[in-house]
Protein backbone atom coordinates (compact mmCIF):
# COMPACT_ATOMS: atom_id res chain seq x y z
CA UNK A 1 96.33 -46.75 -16.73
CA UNK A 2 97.14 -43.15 -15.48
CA UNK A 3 94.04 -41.38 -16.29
CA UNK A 4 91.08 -41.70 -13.79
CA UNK A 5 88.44 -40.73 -15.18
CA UNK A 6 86.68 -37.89 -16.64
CA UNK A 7 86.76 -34.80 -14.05
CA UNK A 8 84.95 -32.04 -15.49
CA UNK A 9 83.31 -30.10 -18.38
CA UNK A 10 84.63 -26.37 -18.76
CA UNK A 11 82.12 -24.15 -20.80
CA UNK A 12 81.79 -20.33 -21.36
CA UNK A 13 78.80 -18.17 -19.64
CA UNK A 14 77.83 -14.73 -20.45
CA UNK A 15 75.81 -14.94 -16.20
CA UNK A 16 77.39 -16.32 -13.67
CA UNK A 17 74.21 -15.81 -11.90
CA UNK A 18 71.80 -17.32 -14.36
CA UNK A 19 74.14 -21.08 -14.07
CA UNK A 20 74.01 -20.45 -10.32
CA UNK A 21 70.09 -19.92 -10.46
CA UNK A 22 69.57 -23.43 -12.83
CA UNK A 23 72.79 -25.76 -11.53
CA UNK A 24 72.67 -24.95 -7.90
CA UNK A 25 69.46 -24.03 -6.68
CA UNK A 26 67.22 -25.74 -9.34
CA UNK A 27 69.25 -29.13 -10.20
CA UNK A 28 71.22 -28.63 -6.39
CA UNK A 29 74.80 -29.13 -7.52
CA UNK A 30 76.66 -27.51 -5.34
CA UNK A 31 79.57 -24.83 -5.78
CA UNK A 32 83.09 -26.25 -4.76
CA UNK A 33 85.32 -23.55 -5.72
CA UNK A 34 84.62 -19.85 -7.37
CA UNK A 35 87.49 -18.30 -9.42
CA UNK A 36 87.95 -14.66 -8.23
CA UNK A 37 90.57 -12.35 -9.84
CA UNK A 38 93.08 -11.65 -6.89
CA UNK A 39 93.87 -7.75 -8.51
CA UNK A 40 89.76 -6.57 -8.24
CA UNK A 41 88.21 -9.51 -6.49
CA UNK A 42 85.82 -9.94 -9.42
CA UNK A 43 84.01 -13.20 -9.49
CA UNK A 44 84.58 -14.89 -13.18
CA UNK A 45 84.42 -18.65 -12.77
CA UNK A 46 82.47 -21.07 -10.39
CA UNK A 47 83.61 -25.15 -10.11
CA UNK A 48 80.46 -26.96 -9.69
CA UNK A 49 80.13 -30.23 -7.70
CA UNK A 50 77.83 -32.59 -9.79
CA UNK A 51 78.47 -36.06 -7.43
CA UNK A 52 80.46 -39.27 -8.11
CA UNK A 53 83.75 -36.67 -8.27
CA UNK A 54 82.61 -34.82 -11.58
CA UNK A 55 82.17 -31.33 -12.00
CA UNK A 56 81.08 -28.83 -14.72
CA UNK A 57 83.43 -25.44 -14.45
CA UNK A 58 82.29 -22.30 -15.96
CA UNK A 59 83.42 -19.08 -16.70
CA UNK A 60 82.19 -15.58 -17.75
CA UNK A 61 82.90 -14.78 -21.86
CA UNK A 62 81.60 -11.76 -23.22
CA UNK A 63 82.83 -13.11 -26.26
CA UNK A 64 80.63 -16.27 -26.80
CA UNK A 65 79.02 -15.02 -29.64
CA UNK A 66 82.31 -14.01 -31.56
CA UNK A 67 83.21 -17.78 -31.46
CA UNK A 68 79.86 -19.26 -31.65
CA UNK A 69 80.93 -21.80 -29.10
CA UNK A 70 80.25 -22.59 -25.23
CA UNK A 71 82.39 -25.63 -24.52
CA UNK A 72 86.27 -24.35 -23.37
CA UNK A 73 87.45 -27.95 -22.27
CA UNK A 74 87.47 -31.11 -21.36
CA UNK A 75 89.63 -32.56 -18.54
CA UNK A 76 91.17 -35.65 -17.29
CA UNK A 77 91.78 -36.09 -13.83
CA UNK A 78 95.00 -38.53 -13.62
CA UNK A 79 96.76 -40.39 -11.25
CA UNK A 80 100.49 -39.23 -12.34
CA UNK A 81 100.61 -36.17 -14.24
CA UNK A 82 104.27 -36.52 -15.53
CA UNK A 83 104.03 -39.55 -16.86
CA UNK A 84 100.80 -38.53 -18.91
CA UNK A 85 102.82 -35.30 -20.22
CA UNK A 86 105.89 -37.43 -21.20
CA UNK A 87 103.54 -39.74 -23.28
CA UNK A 88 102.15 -36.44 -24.55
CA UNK A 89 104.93 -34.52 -25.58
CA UNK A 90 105.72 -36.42 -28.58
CA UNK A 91 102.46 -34.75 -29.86
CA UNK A 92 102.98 -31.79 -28.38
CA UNK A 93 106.50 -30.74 -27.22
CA UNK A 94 105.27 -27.66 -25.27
CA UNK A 95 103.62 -29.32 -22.63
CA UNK A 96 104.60 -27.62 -19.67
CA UNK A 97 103.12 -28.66 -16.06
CA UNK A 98 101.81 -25.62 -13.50
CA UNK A 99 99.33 -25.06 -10.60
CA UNK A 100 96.24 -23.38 -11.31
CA UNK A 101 96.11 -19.63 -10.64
CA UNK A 102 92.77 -20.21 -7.54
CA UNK A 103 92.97 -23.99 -7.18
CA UNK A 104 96.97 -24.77 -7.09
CA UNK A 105 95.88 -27.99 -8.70
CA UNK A 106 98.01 -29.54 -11.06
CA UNK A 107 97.49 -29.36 -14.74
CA UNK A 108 98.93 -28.98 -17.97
CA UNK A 109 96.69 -28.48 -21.60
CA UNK A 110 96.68 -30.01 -25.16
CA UNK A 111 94.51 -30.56 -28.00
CA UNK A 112 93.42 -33.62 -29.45
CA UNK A 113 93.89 -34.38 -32.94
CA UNK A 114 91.04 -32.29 -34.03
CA UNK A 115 92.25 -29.10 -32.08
CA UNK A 116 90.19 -29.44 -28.87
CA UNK A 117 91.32 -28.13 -25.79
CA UNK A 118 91.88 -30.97 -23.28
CA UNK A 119 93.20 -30.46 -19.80
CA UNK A 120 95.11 -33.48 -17.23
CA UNK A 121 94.54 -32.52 -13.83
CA UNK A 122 96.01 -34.39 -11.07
CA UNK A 123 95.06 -33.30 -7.13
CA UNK A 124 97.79 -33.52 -4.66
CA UNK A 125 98.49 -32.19 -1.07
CA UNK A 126 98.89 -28.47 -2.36
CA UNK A 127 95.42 -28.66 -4.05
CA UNK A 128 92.99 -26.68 -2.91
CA UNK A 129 89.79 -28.51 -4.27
CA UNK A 130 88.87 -31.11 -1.68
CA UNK A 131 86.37 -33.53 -1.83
């Protein structure tokens, strides 16, 4: 089997500062990684250590009431990322692998068969996110 195991939950957040004040200093998860925009250096995502090598990522959406939904993704974390996306593609041919923008993790996305967003991550030498 190439998947791993469950890696994170991604969800939407209209403070930053309110999931720091009840995830890190109330339940003491710690932040791993925060996403910051390299062209302002604005703060708009946090990856939050929960232990046993799962996390819960969030990121600022002023638009969570527009689409009356918190949860972004789910993700995968995966032992070998193109042979997940070649079993994939017959579902979806535009699978296309990249590094994240902050993390340089690999990844690629898909939905399931009921539209949700799924992400396969797989952490290599070039990943920043060490644990």
């Amino acid at each position: 089997m190439t998947i791993k195991q469950l890696s994170h939950v991604s969800l939407s957040t209209k403070s930053l500062q309110k999931v720091v004040n009840f995830y890190v200093k109330i339940l003491g998860f710690k932040i791993l990684h925060k996403f910051i925009n390299k062209n302002n250096n604005e703060l708009y995502g946090l990856f939050i250590y929960c232990g046993n090598k799962t996390f819960l990522e969030f990121f600022k959406d002023k638009q969570i009431l527009k689409k009356k939904a918190y949860l972004r993704h789910i993700c995968f974390e995966v032992k070998k990322i193109k042979l997940v996306a070649k079993k994939l593609k017959k579902f979806d041919s535009k699978i296309r692998i990249k590094r994240g923008k902050t993390d340089n993790v690999l990844q690629f996305m898909t939905h399931d068969f009921e539209k949700n967003l799924i992400e396969f991550h797989q952490h290599d030498k070039k990943s920043k996110l060490k644990f």
